[in-house]
N, C-alpha and C. Protein backbone atom coordinates (compact mmCIF):
# COMPACT_ATOMS: atom_id res chain seq x y z
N UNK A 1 22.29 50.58 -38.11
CA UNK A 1 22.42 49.39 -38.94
C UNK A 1 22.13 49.81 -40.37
N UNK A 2 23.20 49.20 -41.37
CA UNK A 2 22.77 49.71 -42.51
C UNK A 2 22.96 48.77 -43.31
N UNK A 3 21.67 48.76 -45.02
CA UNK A 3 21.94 47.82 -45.56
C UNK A 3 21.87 48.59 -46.93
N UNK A 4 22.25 47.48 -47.74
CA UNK A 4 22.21 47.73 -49.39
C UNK A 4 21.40 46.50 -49.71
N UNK A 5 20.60 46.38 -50.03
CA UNK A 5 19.51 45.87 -51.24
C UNK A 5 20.06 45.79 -52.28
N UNK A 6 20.05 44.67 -53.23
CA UNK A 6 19.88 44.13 -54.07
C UNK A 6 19.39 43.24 -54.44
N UNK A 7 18.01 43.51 -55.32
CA UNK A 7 17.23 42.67 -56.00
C UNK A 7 18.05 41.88 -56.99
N UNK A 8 18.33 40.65 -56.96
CA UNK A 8 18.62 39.53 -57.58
C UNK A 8 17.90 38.86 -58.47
N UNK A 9 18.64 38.44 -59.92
CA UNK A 9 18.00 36.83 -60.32
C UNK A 9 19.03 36.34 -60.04
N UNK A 10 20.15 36.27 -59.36
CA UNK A 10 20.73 35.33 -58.75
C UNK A 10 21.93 35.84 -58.08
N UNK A 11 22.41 35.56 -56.78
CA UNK A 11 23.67 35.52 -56.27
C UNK A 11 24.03 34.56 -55.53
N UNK A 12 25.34 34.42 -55.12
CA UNK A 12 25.89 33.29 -54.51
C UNK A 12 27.35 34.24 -53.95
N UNK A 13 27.86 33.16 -52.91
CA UNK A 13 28.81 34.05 -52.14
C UNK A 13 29.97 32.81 -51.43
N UNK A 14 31.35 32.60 -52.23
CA UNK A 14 32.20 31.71 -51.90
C UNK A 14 33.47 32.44 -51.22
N UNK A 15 34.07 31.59 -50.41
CA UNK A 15 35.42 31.60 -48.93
C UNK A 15 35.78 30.52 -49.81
N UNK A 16 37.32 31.02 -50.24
CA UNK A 16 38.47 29.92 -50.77
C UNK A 16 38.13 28.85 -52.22
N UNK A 17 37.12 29.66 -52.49
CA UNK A 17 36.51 29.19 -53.91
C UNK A 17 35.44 28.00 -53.78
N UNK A 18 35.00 28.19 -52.57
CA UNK A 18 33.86 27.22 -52.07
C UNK A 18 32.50 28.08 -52.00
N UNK A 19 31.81 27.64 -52.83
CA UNK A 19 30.38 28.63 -52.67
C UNK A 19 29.87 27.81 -51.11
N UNK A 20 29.13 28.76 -50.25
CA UNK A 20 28.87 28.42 -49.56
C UNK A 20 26.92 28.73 -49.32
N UNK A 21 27.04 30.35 -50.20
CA UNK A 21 25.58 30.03 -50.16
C UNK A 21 25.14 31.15 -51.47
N UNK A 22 23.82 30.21 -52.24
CA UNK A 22 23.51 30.61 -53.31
C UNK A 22 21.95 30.38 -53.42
N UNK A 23 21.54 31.55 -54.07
CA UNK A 23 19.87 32.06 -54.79
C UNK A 23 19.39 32.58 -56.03
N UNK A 24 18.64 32.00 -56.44
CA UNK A 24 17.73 32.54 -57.49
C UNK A 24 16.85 33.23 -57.44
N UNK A 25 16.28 34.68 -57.52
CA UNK A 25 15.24 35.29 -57.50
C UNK A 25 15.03 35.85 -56.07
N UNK A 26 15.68 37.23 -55.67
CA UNK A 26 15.36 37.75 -54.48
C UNK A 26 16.17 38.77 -54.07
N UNK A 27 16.50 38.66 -52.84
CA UNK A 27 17.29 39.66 -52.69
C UNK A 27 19.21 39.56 -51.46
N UNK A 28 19.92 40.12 -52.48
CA UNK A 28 20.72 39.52 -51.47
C UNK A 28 21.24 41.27 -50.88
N UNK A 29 21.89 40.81 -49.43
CA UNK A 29 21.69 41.90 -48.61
C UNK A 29 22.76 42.10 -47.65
N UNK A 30 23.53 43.17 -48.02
CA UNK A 30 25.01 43.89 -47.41
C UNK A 30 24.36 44.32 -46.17
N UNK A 31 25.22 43.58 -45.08
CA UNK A 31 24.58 44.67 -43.55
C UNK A 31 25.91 45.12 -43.07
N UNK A 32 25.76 46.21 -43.07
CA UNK A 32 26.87 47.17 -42.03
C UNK A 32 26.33 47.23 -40.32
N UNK A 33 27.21 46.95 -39.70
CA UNK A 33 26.62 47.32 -38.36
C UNK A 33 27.59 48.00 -37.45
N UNK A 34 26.91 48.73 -36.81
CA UNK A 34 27.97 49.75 -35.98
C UNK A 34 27.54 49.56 -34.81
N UNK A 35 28.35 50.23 -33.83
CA UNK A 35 28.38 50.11 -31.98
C UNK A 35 27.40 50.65 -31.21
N UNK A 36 26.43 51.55 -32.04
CA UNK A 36 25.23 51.86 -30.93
C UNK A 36 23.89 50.52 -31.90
N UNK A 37 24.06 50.03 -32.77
CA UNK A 37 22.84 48.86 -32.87
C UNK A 37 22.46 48.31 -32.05
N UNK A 38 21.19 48.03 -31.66
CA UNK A 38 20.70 47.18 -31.23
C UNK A 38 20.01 46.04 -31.35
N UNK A 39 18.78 45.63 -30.54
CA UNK A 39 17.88 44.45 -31.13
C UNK A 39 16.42 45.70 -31.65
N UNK A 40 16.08 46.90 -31.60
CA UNK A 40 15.10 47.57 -31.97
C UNK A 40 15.74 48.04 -33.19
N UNK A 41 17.08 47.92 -33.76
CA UNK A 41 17.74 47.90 -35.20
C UNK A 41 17.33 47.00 -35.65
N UNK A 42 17.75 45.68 -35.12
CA UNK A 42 17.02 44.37 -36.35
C UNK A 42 15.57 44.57 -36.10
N UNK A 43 14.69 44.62 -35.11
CA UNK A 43 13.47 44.67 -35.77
C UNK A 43 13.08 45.67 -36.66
N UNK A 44 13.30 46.68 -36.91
CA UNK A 44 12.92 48.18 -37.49
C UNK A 44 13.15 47.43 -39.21
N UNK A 45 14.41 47.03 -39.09
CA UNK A 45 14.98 46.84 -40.06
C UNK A 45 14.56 45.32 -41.01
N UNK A 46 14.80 44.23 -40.27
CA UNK A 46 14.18 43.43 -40.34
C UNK A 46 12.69 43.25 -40.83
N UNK A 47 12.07 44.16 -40.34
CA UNK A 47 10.07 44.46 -40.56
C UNK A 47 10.02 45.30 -42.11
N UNK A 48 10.76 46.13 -41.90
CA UNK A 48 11.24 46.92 -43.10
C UNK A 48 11.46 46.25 -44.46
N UNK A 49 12.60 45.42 -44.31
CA UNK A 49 13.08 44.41 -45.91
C UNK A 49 12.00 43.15 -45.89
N UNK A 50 11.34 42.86 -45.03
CA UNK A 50 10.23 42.02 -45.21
C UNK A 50 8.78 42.23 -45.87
N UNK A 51 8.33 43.26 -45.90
CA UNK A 51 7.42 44.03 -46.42
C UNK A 51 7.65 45.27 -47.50
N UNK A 52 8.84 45.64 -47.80
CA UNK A 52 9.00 46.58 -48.97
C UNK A 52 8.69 45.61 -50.24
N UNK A 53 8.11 46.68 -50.98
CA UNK A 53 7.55 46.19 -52.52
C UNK A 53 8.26 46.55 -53.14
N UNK A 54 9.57 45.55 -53.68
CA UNK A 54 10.47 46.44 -54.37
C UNK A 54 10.43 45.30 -55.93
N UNK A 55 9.32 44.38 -56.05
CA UNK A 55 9.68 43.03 -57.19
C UNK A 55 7.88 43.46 -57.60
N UNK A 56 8.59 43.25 -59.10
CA UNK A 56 7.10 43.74 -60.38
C UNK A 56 5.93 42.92 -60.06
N UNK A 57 4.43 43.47 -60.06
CA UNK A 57 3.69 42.45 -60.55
C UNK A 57 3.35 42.33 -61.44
N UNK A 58 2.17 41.84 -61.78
CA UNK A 58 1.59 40.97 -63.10
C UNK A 58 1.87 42.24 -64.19
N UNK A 59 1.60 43.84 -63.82
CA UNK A 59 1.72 44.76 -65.06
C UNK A 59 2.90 45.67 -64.92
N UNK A 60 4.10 45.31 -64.14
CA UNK A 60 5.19 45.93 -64.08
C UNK A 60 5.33 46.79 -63.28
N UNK A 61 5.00 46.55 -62.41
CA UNK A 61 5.08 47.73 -61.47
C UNK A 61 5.40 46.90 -59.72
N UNK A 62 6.59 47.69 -59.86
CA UNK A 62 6.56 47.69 -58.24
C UNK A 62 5.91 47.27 -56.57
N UNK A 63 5.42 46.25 -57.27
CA UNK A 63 4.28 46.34 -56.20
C UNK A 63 4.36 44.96 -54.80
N UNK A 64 5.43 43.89 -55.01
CA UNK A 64 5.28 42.74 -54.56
C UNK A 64 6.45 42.85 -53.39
N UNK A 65 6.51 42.32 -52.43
CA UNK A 65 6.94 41.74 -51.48
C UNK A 65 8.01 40.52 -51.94
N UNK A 66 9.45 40.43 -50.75
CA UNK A 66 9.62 39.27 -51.36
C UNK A 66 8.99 37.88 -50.71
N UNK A 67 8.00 38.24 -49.81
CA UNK A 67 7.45 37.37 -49.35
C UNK A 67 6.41 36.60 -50.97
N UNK A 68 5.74 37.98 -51.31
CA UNK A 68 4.84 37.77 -52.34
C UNK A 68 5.36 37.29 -53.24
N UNK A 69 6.81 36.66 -54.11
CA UNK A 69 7.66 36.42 -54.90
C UNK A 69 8.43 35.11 -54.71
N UNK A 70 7.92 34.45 -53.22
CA UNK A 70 8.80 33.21 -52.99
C UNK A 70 10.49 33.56 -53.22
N UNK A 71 10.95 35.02 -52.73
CA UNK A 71 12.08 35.06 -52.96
C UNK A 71 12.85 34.84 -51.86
N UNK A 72 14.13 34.59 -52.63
CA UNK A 72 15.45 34.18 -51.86
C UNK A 72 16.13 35.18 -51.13
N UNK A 73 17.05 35.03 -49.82
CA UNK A 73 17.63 35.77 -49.11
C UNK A 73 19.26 35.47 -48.78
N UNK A 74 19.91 36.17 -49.17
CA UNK A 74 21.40 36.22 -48.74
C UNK A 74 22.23 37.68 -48.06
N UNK A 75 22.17 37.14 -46.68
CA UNK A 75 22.31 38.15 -46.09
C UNK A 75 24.56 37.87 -46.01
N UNK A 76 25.13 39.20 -46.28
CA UNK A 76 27.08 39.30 -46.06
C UNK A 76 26.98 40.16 -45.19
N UNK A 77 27.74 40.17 -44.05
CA UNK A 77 28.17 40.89 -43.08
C UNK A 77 28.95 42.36 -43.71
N UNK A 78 29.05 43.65 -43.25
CA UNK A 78 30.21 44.17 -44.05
C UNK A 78 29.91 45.45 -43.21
N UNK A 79 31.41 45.66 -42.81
CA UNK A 79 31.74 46.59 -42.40
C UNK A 79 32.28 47.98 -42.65
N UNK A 80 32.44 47.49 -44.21
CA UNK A 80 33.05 48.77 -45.21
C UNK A 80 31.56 50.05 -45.33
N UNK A 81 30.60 49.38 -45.09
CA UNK A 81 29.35 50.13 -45.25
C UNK A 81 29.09 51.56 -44.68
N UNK A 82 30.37 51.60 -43.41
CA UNK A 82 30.46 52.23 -42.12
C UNK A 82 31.24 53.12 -42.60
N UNK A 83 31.86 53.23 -43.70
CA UNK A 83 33.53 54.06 -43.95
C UNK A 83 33.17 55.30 -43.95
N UNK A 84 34.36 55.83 -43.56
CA UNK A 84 34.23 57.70 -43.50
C UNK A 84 35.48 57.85 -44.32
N UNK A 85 35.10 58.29 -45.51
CA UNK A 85 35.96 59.12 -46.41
C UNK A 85 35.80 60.62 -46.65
N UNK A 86 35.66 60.81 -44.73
CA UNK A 86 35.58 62.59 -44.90
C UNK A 86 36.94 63.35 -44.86
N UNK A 87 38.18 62.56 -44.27
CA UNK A 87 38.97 62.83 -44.54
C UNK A 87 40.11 62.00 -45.53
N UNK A 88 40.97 62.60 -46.11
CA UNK A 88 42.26 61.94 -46.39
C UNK A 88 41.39 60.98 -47.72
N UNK A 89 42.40 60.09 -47.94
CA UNK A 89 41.95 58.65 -49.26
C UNK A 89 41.67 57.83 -48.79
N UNK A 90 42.48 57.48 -47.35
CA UNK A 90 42.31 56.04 -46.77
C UNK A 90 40.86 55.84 -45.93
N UNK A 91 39.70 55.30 -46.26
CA UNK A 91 38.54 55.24 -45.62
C UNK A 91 38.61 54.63 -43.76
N UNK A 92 38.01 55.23 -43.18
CA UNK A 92 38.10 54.93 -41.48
C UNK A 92 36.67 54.39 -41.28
N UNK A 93 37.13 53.38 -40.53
CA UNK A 93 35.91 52.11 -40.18
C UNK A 93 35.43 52.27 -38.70
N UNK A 94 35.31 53.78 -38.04
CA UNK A 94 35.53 53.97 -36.64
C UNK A 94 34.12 54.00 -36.12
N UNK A 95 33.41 53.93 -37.31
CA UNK A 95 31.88 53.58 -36.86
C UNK A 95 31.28 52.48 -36.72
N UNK A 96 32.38 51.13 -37.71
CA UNK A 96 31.74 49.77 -37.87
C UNK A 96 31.82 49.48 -36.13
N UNK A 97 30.51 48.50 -35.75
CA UNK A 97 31.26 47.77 -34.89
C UNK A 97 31.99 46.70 -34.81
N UNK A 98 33.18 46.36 -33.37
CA UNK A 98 34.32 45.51 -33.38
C UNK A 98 33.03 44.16 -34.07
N UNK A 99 34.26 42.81 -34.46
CA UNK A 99 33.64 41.78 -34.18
C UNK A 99 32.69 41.04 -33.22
N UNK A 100 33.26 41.18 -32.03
CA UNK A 100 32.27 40.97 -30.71
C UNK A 100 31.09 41.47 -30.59
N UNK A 101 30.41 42.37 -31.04
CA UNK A 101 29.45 43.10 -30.79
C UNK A 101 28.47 42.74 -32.12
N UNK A 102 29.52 43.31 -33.27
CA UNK A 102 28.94 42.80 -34.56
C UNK A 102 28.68 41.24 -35.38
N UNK A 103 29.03 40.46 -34.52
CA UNK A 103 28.76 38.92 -34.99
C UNK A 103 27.37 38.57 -34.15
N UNK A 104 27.22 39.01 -33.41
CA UNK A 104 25.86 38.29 -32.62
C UNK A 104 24.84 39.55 -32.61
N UNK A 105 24.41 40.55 -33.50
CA UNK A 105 23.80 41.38 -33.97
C UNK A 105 23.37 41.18 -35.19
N UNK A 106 24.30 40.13 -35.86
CA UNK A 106 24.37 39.72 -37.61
C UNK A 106 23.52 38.49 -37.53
N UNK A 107 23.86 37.98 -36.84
CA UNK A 107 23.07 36.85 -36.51
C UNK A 107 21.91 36.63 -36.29
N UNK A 108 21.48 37.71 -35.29
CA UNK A 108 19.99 37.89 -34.55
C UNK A 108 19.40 38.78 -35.90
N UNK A 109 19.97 39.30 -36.77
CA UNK A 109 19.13 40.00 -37.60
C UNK A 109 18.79 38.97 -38.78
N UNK A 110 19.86 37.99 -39.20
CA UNK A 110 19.75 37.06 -40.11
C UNK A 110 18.31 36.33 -39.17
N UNK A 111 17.98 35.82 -38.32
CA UNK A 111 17.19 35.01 -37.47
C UNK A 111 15.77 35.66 -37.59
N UNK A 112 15.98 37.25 -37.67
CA UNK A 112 14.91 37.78 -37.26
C UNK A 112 13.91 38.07 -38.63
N UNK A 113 15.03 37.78 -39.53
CA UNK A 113 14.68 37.99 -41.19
C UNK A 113 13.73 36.77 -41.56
N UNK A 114 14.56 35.79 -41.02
CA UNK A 114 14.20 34.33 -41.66
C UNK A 114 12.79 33.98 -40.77
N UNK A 115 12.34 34.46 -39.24
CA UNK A 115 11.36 34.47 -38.74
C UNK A 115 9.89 35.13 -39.75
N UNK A 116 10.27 36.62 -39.96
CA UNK A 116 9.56 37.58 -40.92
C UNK A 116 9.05 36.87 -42.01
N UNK A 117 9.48 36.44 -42.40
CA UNK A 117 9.85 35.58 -43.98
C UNK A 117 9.70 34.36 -43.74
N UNK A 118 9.41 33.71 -42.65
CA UNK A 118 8.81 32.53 -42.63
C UNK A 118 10.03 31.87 -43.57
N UNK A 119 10.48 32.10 -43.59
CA UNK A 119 11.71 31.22 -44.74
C UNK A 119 13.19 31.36 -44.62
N UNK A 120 14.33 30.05 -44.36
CA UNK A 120 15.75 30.18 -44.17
C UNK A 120 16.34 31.43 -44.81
N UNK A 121 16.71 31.93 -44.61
CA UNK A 121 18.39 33.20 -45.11
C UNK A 121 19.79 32.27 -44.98
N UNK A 122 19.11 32.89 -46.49
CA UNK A 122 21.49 32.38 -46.12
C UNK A 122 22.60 33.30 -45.79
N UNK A 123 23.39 33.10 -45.84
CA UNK A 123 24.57 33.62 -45.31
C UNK A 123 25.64 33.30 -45.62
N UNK A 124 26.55 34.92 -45.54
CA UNK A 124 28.18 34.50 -45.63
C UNK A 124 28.52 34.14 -44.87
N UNK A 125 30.17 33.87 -44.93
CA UNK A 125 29.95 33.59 -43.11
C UNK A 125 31.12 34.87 -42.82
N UNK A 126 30.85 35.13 -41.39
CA UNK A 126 31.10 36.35 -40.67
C UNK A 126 32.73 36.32 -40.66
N UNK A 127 32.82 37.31 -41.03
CA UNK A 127 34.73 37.65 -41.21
C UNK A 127 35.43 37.26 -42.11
N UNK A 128 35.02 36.17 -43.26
CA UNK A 128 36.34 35.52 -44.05
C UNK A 128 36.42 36.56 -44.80
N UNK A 129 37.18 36.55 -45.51
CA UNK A 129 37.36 37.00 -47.33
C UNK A 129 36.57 36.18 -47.93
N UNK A 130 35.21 36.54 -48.47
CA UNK A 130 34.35 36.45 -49.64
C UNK A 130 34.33 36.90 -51.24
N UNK A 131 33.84 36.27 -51.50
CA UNK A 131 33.48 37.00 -53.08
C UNK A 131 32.14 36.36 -53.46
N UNK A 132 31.95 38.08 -53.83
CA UNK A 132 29.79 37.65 -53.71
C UNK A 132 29.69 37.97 -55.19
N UNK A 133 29.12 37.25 -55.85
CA UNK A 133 28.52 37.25 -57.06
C UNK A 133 27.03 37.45 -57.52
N UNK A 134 27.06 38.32 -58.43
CA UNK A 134 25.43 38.76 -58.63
C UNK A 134 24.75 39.02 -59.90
N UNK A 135 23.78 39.09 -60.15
CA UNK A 135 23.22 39.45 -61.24
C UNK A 135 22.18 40.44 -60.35
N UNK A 136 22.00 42.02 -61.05
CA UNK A 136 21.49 42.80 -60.04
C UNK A 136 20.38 42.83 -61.36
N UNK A 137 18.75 42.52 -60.99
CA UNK A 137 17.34 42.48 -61.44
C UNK A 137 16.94 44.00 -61.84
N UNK A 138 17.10 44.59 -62.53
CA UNK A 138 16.11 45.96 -63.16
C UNK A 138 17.39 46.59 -63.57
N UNK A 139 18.20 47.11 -63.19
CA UNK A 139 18.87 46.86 -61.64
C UNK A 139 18.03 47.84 -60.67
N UNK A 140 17.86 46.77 -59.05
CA UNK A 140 17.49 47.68 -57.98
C UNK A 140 18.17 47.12 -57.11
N UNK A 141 18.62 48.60 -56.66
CA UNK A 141 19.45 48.90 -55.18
C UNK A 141 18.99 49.73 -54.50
N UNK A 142 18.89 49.76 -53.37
CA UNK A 142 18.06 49.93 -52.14
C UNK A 142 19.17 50.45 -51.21
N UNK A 143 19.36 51.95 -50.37
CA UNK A 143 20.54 51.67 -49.20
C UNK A 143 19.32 52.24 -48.27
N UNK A 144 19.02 51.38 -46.86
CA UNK A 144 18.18 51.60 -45.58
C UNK A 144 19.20 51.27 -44.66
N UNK A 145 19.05 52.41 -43.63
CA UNK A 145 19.62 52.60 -42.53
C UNK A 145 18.70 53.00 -41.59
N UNK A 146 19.32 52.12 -40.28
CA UNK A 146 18.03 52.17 -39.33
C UNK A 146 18.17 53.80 -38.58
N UNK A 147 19.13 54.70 -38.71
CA UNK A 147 19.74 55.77 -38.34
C UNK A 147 19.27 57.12 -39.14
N UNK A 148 18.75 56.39 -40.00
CA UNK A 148 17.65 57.10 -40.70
C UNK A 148 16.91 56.89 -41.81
N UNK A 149 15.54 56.66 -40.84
CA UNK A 149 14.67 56.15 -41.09
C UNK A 149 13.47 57.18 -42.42
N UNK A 150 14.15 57.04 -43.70
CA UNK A 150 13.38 57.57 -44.42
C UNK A 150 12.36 56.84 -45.11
């Protein structure tokens, strides 16, 4: 399972020019998921973006939680995360997993987030054509993968 982090002062994420879900102050969050994930992926992972100190405190530094920050969560499904551009131009998605597997893995991790966090996650919704909008905070980007666990 893999994600990209981005610390936010704000994103939002609209299907057909309908925002469907939007935040101020937090983090919104690309999950790739592939065919050996499991449910010990969302927790690893899940426990992981719940407790990293990646938002300033009082003297600038790195030190807060977004629990500690009252921050916001927007979790997009995405399967491009998975691409292998080891060969050729055209990127191969032979690692994402299918829909079936990967919609109710997206789910249980969005669930397992919003448990952690004591607080709703929003969400894209799974499969449309989106367009996610952002303002990226410092900027910080974050890529954690439960496949390796550094």
């Amino acid at each position: 399972m893999r994600s990209l982090l981005q610390r936010v002062s704000s994103a939002s994420v609209s299907v057909d020019e309908k925002t469907v879900s939007s935040i101020q102050n937090g983090l919104l969050i690309l999950l790739g998921i592939e065919e050996a994930d499991d449910s010990s992926d969302i927790d690893w992972l899940s426990s992981k973006i719940s407790q990293l100190r990646i938002f300033d405190d009082a003297e600038g530094k790195m030190n807060l939680s977004i629990q500690d920050v009252a921050g916001k969560v927007i979790v997009v499904s995405q399967f491009t995360l998975h691409a292998s551009t080891k060969k050729g131009n055209r990127p191969s998605f032979l690692k994402a997993a299918p829909p079936a597997t990967s919609e109710p893995l997206y789910r249980a991790f969005c669930d397992a987030l919003s448990q952690k966090l004591n607080s709703p996650v929003s969400r894209g919704i799974f499969g449309a054509d989106m367009q996610v909008t952002l303002t990226n905070d410092g900027p910080v980007t974050l890529w954690i993968d439960s496949r390796d666990k550094e």
